[in-house]
N, C-alpha and C. Protein backbone atom coordinates (compact mmCIF):
# COMPACT_ATOMS: atom_id res chain seq x y z
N UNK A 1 91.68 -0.62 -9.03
CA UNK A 1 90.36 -1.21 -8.84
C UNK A 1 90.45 -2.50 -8.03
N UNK A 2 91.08 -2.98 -8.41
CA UNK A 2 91.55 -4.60 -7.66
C UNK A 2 91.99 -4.20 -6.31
N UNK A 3 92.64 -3.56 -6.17
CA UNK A 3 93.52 -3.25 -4.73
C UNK A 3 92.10 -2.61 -3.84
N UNK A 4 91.14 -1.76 -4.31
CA UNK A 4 89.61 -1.37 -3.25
C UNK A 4 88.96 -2.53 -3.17
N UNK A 5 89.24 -3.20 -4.21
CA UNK A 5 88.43 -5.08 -3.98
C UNK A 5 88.78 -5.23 -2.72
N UNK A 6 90.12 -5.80 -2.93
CA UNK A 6 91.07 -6.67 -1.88
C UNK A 6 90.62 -5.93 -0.50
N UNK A 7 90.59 -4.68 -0.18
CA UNK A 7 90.44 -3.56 0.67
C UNK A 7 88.93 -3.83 1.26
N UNK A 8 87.97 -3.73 0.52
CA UNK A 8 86.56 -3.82 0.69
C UNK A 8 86.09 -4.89 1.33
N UNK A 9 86.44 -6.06 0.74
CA UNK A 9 86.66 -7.38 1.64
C UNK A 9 87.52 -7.80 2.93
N UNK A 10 88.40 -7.38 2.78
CA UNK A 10 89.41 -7.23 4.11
C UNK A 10 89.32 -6.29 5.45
N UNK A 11 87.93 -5.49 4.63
CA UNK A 11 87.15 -4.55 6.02
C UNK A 11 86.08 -5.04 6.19
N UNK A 12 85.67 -5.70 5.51
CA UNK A 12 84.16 -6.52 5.64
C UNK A 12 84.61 -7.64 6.44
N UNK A 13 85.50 -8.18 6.06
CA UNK A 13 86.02 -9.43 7.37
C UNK A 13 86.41 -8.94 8.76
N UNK A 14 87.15 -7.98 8.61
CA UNK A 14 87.51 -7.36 10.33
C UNK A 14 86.39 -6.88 11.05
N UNK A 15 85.40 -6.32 10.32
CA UNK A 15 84.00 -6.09 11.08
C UNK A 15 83.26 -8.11 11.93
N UNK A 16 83.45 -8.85 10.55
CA UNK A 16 82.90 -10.07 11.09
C UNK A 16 83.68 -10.44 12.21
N UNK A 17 85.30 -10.33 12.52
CA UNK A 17 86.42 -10.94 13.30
C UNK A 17 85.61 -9.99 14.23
N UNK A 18 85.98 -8.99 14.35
CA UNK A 18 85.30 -8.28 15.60
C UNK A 18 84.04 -8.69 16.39
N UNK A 19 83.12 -9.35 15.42
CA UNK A 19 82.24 -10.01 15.97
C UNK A 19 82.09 -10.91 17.46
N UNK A 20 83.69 -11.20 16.72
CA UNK A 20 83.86 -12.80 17.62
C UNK A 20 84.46 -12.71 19.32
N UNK A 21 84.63 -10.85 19.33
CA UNK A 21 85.22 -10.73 21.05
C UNK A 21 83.50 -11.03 21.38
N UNK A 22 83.68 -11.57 22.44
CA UNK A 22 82.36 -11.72 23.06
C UNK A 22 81.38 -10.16 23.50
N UNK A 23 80.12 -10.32 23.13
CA UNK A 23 79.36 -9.62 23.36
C UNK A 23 79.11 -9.67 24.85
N UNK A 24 78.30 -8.38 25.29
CA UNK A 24 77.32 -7.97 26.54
C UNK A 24 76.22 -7.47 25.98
N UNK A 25 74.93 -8.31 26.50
CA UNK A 25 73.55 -8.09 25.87
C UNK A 25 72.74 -7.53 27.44
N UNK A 26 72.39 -6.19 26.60
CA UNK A 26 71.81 -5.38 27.86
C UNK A 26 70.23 -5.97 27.93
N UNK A 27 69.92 -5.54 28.93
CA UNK A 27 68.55 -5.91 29.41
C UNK A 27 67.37 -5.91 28.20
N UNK A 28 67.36 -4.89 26.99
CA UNK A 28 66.28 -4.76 26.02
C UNK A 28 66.90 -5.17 25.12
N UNK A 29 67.82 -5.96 24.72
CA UNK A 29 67.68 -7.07 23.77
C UNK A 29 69.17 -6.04 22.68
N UNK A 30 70.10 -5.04 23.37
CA UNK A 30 70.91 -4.59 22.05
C UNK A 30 72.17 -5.00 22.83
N UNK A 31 73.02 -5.97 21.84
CA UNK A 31 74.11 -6.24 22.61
C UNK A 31 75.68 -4.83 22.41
N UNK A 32 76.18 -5.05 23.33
CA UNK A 32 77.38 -4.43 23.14
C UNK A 32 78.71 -5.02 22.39
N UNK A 33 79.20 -4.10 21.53
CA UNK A 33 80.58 -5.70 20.26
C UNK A 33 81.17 -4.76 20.33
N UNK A 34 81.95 -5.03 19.32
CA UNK A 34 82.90 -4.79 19.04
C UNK A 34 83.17 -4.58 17.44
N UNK A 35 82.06 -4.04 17.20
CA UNK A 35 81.87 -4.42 15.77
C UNK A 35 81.53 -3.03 15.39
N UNK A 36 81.33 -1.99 15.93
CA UNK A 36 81.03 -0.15 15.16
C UNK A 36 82.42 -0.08 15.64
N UNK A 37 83.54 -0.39 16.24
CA UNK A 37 84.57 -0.26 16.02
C UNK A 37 85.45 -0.80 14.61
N UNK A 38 84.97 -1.69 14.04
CA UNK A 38 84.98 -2.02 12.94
C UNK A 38 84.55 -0.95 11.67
N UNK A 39 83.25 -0.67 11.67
CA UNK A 39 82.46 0.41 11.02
C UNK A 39 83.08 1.45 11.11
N UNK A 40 84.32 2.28 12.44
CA UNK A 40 84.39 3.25 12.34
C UNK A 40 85.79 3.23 11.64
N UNK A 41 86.50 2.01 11.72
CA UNK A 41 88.04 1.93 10.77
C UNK A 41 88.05 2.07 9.63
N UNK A 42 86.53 1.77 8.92
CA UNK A 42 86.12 1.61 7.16
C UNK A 42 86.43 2.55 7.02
N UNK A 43 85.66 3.67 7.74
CA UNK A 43 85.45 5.03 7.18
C UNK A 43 87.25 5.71 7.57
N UNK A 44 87.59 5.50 8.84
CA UNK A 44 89.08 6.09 8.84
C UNK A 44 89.69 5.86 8.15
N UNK A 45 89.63 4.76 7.12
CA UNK A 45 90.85 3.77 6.88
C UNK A 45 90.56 4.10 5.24
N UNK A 46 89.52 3.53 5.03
CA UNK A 46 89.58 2.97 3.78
C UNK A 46 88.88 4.47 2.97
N UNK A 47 87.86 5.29 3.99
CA UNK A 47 87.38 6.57 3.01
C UNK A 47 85.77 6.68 3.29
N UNK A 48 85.40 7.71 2.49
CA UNK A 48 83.91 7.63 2.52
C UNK A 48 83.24 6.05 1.63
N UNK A 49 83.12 6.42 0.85
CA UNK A 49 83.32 5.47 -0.34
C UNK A 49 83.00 3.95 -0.19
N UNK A 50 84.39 3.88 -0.10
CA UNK A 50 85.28 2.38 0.25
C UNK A 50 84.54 1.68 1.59
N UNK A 51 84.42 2.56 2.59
CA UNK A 51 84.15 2.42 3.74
C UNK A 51 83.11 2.05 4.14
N UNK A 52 81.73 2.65 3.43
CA UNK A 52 80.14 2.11 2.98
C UNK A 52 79.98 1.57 2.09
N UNK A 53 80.66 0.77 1.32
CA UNK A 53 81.01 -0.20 0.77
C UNK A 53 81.70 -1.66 1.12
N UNK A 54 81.97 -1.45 2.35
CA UNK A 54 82.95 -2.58 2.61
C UNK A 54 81.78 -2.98 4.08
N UNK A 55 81.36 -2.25 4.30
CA UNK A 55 79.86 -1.97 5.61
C UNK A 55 79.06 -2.69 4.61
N UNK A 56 78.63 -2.32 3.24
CA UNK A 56 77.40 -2.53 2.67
C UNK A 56 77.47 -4.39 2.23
N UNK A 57 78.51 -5.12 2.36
CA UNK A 57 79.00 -6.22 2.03
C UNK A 57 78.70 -7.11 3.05
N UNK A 58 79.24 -6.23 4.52
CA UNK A 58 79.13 -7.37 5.49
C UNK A 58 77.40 -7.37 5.58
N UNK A 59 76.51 -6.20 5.72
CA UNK A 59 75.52 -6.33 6.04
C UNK A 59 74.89 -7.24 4.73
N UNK A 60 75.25 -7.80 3.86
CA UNK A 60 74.98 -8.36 2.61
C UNK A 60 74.71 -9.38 2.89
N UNK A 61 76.18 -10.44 3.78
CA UNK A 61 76.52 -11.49 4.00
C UNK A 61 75.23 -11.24 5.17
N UNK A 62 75.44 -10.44 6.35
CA UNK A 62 74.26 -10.73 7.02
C UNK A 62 73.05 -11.11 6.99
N UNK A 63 72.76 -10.60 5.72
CA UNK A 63 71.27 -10.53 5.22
C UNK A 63 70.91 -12.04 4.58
N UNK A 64 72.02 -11.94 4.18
CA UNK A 64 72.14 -13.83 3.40
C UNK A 64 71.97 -14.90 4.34
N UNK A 65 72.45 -14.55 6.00
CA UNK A 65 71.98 -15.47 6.66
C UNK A 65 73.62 -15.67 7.34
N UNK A 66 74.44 -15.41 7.03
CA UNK A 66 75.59 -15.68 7.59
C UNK A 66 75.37 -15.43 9.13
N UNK A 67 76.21 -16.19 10.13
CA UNK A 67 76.21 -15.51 11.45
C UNK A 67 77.20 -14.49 11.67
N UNK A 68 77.35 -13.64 11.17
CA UNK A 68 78.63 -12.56 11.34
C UNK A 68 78.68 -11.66 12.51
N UNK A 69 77.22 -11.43 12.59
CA UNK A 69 77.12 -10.45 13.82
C UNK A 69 77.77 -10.98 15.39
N UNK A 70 77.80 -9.87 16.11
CA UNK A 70 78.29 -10.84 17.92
C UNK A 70 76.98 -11.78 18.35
N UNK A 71 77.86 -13.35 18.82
CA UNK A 71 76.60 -14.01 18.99
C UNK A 71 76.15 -14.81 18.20
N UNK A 72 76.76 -14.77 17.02
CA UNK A 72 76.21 -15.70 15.69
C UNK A 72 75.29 -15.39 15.17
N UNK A 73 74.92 -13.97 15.19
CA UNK A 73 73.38 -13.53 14.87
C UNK A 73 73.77 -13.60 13.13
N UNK A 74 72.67 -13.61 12.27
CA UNK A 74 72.58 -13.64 11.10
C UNK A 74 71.14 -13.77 10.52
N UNK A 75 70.98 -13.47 9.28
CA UNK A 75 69.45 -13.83 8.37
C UNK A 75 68.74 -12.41 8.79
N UNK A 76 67.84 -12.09 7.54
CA UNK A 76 67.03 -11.30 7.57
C UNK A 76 66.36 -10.65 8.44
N UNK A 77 65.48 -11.49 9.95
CA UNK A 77 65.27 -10.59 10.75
C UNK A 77 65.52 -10.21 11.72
N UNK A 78 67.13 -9.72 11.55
CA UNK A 78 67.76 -8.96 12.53
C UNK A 78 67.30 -7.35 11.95
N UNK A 79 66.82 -7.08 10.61
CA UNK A 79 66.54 -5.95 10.10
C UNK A 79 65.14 -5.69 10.60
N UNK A 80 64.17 -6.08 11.53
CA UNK A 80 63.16 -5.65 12.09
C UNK A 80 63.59 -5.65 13.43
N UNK A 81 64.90 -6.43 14.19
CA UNK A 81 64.50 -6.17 15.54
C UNK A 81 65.36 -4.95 16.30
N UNK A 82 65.77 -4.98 17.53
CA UNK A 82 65.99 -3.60 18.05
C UNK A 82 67.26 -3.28 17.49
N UNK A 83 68.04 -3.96 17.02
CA UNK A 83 69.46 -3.26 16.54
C UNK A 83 69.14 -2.98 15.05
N UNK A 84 68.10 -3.07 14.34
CA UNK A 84 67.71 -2.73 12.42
C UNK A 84 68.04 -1.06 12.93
N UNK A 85 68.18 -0.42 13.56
CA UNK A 85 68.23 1.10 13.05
C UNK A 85 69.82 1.12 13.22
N UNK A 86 70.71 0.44 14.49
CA UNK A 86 71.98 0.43 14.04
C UNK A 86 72.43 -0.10 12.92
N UNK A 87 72.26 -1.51 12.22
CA UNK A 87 72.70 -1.93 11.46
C UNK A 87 72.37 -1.09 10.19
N UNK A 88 71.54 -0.45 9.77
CA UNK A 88 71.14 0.34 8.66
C UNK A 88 71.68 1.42 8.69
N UNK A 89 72.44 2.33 10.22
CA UNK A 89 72.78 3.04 10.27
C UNK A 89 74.65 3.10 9.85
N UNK A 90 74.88 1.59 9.72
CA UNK A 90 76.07 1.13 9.88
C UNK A 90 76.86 2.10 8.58
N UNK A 91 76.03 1.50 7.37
CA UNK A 91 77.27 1.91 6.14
C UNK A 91 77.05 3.65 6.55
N UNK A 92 76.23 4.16 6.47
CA UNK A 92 76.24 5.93 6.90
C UNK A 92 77.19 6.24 7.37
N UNK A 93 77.53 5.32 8.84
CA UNK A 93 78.38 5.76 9.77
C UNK A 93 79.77 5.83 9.38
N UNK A 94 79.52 4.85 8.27
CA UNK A 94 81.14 4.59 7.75
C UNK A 94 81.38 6.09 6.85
N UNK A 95 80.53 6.11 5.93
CA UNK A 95 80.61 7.39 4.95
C UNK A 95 80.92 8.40 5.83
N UNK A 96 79.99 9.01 6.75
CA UNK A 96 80.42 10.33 7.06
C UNK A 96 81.56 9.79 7.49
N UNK A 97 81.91 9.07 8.48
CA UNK A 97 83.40 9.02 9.11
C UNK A 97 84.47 9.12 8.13
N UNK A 98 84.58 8.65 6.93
CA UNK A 98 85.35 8.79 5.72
C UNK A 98 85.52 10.31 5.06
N UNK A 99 84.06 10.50 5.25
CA UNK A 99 84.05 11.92 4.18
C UNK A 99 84.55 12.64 5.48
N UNK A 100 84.81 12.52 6.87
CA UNK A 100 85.28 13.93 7.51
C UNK A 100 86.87 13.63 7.11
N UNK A 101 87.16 12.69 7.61
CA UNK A 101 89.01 11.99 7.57
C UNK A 101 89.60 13.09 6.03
N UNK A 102 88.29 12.40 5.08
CA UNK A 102 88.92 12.80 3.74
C UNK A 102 88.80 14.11 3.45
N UNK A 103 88.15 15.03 3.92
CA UNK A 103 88.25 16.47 4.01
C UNK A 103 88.67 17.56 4.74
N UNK A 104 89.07 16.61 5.98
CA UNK A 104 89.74 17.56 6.99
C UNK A 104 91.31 17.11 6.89
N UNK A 105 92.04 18.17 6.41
CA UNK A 105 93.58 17.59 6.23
C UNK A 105 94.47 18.68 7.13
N UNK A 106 93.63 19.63 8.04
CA UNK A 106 94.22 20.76 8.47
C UNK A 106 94.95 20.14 9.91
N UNK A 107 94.67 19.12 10.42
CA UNK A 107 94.78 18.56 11.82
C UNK A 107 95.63 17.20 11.73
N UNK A 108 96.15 16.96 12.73
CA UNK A 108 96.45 15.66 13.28
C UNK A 108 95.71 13.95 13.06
N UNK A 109 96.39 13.05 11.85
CA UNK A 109 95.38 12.67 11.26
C UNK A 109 94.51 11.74 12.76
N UNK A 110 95.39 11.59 14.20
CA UNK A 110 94.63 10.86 15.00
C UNK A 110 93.61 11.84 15.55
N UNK A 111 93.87 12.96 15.50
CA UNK A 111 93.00 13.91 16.26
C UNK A 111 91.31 13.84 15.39
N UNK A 112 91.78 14.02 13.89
CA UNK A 112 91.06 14.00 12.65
C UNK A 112 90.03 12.64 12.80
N UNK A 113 90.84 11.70 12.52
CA UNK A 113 90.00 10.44 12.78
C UNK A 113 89.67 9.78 14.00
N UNK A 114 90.26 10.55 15.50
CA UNK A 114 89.10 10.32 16.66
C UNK A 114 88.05 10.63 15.97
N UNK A 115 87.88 12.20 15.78
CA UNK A 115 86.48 12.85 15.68
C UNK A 115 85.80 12.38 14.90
N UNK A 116 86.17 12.10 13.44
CA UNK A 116 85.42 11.99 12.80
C UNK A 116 84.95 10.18 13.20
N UNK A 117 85.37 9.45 13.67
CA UNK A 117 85.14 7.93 14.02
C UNK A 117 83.61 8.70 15.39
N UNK A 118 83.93 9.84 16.38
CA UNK A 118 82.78 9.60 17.26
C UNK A 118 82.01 10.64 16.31
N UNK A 119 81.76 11.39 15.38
CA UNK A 119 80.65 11.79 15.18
C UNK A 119 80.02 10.71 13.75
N UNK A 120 80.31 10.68 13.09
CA UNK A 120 80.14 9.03 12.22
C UNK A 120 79.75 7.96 13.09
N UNK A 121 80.83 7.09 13.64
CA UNK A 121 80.28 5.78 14.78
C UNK A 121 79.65 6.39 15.95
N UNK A 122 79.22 7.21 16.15
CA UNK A 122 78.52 7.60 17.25
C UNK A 122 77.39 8.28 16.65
N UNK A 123 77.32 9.64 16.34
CA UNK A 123 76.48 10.84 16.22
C UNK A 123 75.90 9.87 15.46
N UNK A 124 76.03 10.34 14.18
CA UNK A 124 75.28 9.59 13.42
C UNK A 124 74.40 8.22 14.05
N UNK A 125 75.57 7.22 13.90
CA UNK A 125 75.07 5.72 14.24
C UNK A 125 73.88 6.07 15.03
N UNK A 126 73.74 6.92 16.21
CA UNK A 126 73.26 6.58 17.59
C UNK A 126 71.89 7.03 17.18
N UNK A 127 71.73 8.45 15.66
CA UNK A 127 70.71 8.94 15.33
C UNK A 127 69.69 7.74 14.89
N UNK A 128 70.39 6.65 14.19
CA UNK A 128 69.50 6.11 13.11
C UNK A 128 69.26 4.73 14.67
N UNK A 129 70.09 4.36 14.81
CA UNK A 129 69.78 3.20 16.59
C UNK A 129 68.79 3.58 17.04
N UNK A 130 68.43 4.83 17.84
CA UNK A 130 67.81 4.86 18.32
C UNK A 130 66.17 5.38 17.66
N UNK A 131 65.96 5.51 16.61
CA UNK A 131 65.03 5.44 15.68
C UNK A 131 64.53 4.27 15.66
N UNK A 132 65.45 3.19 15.47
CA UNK A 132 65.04 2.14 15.01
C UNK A 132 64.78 1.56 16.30
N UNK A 133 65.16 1.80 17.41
CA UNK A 133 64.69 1.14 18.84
C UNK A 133 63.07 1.85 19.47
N UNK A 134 63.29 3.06 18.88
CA UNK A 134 61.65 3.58 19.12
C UNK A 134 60.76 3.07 18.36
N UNK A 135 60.80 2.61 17.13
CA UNK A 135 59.96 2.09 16.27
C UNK A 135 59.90 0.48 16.89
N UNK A 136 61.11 -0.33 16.69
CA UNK A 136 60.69 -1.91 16.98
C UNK A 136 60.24 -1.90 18.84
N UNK A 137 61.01 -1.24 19.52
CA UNK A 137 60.63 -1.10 21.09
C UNK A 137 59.28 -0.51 21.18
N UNK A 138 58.28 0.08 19.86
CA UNK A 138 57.41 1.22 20.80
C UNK A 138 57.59 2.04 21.88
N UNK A 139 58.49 2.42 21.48
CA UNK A 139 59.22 3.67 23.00
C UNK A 139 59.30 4.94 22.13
N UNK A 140 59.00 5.89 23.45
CA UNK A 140 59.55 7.29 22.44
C UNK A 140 60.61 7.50 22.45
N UNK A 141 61.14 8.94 21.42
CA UNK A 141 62.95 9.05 21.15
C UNK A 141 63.27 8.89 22.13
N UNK A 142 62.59 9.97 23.56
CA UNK A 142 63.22 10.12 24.97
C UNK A 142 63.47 8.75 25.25
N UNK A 143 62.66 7.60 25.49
CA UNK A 143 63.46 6.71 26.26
C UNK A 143 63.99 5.74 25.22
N UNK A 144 64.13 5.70 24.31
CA UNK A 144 65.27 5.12 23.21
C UNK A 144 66.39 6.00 23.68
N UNK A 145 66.33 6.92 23.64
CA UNK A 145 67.73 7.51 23.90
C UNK A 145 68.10 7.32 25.17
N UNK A 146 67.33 6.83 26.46
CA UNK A 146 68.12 7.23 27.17
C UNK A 146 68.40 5.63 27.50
N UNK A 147 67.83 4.17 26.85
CA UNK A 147 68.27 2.92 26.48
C UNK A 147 69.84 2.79 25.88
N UNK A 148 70.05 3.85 25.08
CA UNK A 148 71.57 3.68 24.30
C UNK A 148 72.26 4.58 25.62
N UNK A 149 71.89 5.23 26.08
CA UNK A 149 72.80 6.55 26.80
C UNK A 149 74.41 4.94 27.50
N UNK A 150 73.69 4.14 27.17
CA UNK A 150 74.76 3.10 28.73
C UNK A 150 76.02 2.86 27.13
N UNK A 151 75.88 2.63 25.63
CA UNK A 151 76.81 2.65 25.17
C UNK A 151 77.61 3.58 24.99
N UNK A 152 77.24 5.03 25.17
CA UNK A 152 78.41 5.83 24.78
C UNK A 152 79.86 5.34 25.42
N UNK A 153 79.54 5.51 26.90
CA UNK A 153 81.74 5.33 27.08
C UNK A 153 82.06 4.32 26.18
N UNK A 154 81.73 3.28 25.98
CA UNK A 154 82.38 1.98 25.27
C UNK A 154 82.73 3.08 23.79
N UNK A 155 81.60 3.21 22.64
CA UNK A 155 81.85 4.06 21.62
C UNK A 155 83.08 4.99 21.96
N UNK A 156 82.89 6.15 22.87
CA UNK A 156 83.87 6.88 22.88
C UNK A 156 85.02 6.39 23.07
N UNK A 157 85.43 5.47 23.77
CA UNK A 157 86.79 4.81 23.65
C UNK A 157 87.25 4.17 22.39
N UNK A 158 85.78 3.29 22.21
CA UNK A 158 86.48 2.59 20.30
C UNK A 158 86.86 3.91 19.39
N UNK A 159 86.19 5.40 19.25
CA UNK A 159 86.57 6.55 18.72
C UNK A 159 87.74 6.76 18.72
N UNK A 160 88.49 6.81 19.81
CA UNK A 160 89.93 7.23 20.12
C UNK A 160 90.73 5.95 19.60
N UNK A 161 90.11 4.48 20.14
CA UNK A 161 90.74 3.64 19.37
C UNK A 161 91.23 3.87 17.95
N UNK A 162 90.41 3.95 17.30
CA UNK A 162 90.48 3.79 15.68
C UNK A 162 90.87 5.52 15.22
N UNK A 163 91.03 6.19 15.85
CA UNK A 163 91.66 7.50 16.19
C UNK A 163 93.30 6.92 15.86
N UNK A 164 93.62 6.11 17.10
CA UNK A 164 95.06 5.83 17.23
C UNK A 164 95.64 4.67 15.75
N UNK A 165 94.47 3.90 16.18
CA UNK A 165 94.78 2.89 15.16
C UNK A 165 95.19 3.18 13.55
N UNK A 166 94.33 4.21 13.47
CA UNK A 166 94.36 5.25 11.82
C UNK A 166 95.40 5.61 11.87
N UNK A 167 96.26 6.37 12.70
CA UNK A 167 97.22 7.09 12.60
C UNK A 167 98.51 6.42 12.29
N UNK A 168 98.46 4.86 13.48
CA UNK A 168 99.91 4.17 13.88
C UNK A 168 99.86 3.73 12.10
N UNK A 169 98.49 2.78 11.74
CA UNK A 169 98.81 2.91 10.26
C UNK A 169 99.45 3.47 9.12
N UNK A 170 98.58 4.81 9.13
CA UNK A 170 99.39 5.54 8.01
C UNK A 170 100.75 6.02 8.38
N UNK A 171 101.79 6.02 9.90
CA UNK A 171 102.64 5.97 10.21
C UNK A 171 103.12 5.07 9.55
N UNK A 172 102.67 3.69 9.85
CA UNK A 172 103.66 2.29 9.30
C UNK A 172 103.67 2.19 7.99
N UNK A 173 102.10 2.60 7.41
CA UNK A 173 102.12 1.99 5.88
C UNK A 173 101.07 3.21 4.99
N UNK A 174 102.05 4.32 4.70
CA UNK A 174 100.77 5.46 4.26
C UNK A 174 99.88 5.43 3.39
N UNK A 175 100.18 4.19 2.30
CA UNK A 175 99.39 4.01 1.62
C UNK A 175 98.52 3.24 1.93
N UNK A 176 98.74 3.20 2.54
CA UNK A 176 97.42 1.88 3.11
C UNK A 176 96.18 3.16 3.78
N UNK A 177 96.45 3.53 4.16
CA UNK A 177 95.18 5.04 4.43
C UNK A 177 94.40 5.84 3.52
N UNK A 178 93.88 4.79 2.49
CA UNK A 178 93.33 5.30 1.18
C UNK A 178 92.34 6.42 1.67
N UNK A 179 91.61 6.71 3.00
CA UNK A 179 91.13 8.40 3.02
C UNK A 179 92.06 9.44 2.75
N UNK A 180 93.07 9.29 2.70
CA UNK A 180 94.32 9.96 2.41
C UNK A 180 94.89 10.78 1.40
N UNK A 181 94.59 9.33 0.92
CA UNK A 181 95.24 8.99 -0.44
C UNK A 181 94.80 9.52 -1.60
């Protein structure tokens, strides 16, 4: 129990550290981080579980006002403006990404946790983003979606990232890959 503590918090901080590579803020107000690369390690790393749990903490601290996000963003109404459908979409993204890692044991765990990091940090994420950009933007799905279309390459690369990153882990330290485990 103590050791998913220690775990839960120690993914809730690497999401905030991630914060801190500098952002790119596109023209309608959603910046680009480094931070659903974060979201997608919970779920590789730590599980379904663990993973929207350790998501559900940072967005906690967010909500409290902390600046955690890229940018120093923090306080309550970041949950009405154009990134509230990513950030809400955040702990989800972590779960499914966890629950695929933790149920698919037939494959390569980097192959395993690319995918499951782009359909979790991506599929998913991009479902509930761009919801939430049609609603606060007044835009329809079509052009919400085609507003996010400029993050995919970045996503798809953090995918493979935390693809590799999952793997070199449970290489170095297997227990430490509590989807695993």
């Amino acid at each position: 129990m103590e050791r998913n503590l220690v775990m839960i918090a120690l993914f809730a901080a690497l999401i905030a550290a991630l914060g801190l590579i500098p952002k790119i803020t596109l023209a309608f107000g959603v910046p680009i981080t480094a931070q659903s690369l974060g979201v997608m390690l919970c779920g590789t790393v730590l599980g379904s579980k663990r993973g929207a749990l350790a998501v559900l903490l940072f967005l906690l601290l967010v909500a409290l006002g902390l600046p955690l996000l890229a940018g120093g963003r923090g306080g309550l109404g970041l949950f009405v403006s154009p990134t509230a459908g990513f950030l809400i979409g955040f702990p989800i993204a972590a779960f499914v990404t966890g629950l695929i890692v933790e149920k698919w044991r037939s494959a390569p765990l980097t192959l395993v946790a690319g995918i499951a990091a782009a359909l979790g940090g991506i599929v998913v994420l991009y479902v509930f983003g761009v919801i939430g950009m049609s609603i606060t933007l007044d835009k329809s799905i079509n052009e919400a979606t085609v507003l996010v279309a400029a993050f995919i390459p970045g996503d798809v690369l953090k995918a493979a990232i935390a693809g590799m990153l999952t793997a070199a882990l449970a290489k170095a330290r297997p227990n430490s890959v509590l989807s695993r485990t």
